[in-house]
C-alpha atoms as a PDB file:
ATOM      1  CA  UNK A   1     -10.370  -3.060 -26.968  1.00  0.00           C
ATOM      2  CA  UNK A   2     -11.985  -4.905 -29.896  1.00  0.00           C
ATOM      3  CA  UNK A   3     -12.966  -2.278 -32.190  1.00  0.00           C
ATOM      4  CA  UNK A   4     -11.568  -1.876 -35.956  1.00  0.00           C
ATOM      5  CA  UNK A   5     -10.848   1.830 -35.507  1.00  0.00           C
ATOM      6  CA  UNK A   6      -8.625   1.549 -32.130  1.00  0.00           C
ATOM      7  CA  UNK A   7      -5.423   0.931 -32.260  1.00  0.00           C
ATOM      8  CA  UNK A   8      -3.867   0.017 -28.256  1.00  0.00           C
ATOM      9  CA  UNK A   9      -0.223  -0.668 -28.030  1.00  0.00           C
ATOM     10  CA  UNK A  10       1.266  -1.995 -24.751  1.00  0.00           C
ATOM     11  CA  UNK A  11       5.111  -2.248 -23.439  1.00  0.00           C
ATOM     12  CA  UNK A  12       6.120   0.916 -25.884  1.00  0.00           C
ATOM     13  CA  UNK A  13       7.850   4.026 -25.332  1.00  0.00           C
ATOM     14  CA  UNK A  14       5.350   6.767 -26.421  1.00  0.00           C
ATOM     15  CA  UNK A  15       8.239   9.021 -27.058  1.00  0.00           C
ATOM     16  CA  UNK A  16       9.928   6.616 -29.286  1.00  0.00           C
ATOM     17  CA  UNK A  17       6.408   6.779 -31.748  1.00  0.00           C
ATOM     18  CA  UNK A  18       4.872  10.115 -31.085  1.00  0.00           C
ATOM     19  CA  UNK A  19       6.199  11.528 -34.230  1.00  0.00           C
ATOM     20  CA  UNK A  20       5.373   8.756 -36.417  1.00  0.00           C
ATOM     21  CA  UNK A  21       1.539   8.514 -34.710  1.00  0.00           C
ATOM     22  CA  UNK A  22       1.849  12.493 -35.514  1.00  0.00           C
ATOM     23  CA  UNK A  23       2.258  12.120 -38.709  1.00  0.00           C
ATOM     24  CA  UNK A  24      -0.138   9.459 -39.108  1.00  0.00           C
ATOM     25  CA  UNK A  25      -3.478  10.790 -41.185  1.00  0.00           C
ATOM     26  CA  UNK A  26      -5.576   8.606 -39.255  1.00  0.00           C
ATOM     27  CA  UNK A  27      -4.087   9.006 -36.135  1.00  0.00           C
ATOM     28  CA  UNK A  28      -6.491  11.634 -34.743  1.00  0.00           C
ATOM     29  CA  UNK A  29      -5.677  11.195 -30.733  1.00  0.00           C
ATOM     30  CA  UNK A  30      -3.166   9.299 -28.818  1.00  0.00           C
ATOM     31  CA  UNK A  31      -3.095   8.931 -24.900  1.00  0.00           C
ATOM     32  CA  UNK A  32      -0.447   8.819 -23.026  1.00  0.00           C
ATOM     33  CA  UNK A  33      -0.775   7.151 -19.877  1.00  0.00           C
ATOM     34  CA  UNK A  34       2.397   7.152 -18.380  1.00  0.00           C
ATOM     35  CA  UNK A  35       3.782   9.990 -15.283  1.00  0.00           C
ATOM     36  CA  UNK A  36       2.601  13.096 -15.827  1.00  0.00           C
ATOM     37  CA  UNK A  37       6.153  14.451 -15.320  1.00  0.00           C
ATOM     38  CA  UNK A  38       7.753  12.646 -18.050  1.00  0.00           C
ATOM     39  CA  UNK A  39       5.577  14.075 -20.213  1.00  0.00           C
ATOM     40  CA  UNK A  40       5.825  17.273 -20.157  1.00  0.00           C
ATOM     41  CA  UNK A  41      10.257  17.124 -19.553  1.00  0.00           C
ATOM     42  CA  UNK A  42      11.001  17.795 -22.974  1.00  0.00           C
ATOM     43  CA  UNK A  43       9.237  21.340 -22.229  1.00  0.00           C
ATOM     44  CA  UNK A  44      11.835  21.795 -19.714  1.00  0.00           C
ATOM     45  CA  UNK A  45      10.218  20.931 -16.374  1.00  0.00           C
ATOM     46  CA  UNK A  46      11.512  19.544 -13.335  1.00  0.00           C
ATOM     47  CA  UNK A  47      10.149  16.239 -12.458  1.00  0.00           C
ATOM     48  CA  UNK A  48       7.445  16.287  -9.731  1.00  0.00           C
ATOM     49  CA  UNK A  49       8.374  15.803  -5.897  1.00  0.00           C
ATOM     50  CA  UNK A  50       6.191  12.765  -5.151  1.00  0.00           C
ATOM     51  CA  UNK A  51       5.444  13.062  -1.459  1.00  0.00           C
ATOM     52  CA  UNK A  52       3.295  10.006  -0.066  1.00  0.00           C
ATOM     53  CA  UNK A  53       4.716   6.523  -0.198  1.00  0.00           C
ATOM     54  CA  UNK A  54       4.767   6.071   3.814  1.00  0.00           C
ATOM     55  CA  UNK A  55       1.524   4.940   5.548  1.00  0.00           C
ATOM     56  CA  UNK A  56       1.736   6.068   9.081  1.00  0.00           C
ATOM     57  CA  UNK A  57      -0.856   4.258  11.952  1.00  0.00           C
ATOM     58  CA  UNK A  58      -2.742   6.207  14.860  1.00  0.00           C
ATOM     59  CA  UNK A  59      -4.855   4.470  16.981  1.00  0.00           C
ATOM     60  CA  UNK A  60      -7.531   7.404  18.681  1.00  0.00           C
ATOM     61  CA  UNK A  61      -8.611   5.939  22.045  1.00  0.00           C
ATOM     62  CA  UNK A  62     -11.961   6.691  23.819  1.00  0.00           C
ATOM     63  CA  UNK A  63     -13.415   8.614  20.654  1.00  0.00           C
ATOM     64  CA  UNK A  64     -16.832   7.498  21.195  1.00  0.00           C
ATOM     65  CA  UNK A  65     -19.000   4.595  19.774  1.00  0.00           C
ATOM     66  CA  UNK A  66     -21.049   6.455  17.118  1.00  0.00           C
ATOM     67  CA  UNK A  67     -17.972   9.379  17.023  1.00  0.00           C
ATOM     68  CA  UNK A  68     -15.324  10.181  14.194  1.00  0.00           C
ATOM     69  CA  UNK A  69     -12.074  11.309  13.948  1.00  0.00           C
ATOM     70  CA  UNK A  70     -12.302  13.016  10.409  1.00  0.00           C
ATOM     71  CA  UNK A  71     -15.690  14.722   8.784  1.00  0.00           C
ATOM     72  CA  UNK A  72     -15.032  11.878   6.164  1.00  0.00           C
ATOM     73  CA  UNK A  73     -13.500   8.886   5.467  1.00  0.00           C
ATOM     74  CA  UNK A  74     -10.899  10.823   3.861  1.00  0.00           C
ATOM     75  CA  UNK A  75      -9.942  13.899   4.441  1.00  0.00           C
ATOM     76  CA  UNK A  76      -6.917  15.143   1.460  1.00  0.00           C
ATOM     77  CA  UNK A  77      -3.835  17.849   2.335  1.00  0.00           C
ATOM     78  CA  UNK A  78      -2.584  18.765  -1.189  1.00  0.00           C
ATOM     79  CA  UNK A  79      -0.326  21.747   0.151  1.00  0.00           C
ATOM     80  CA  UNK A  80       3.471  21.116   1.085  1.00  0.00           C
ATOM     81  CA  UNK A  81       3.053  22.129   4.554  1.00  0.00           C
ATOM     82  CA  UNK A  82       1.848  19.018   6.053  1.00  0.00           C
ATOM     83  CA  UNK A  83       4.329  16.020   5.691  1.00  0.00           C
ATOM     84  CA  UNK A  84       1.172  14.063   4.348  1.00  0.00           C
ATOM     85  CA  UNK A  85      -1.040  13.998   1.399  1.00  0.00           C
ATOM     86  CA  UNK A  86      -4.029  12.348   2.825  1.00  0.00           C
ATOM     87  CA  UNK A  87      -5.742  11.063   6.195  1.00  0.00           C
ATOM     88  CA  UNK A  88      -8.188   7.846   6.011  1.00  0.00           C
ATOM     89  CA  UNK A  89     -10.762   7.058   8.465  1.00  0.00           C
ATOM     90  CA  UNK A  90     -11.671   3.238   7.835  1.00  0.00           C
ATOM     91  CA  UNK A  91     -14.103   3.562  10.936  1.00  0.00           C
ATOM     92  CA  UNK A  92     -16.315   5.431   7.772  1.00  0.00           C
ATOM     93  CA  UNK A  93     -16.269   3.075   5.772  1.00  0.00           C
ATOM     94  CA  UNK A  94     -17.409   0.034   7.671  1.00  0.00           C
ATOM     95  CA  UNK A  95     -19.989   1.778   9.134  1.00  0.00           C
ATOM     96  CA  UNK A  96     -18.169   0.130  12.475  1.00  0.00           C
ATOM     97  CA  UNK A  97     -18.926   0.715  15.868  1.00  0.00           C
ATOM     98  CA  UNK A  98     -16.028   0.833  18.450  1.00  0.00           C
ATOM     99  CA  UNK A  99     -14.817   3.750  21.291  1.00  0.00           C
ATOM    100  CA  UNK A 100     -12.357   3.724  19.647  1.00  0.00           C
ATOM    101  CA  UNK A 101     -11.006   4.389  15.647  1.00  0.00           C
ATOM    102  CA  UNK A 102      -7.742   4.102  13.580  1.00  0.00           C
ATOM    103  CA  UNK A 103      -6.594   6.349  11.239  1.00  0.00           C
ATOM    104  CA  UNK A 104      -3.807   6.150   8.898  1.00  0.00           C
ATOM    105  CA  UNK A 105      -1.560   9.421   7.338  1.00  0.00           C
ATOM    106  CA  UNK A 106      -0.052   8.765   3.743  1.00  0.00           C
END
């Protein structure tokens, strides 16, 4: 950022300056841009269960030329009773026809 009233500091540990940018009269606002979960420890919770790092491929034969597998391109499962966070339709995106479409679970 080039402007005189921004300050951005890179390769720091936020928790190592907080309280001096705290006490800092000018210091109005810092960010923190780091894991959500390490933020908030010090208040005493656990860290969060991260649960997509796995891409998982399904090919779905004989769907149909102008046919989808998903409403959208990406359909999202935020509750812990799938094993997935997310399904992605590429077929959506490339505005491809085929009979057939891959889809891939994260």
């Amino acid at each position: 950022m080039n402007n005189p009233l921004i300050e951005t500091h890179i390769n720091v540990d936020y928790f190592d300056v907080r309280e001096e940018l705290a006490s800092r009269s000018m210091c109005g606002h810092t960010f923190f841009s780091g894991p959500i979960d390490a933020y908030f420890a010090k208040e005493g919770y656990e860290k969060l269960e991260y649960r997509s790092l796995n891409f998982e491929k399904k090919i779905v034969k004989d769907i149909g030329n102008d046919k989808y597998f998903l409403p959208a391109s990406v359909v999202n499962y935020p509750s812990a009773d799938y094993d997935f966070t997310r399904i992605v339709e590429y077929k959506h995106l490339l505005k491809q026809e085929s009979p057939d479409t891959i889809i891939f679970y994260e």
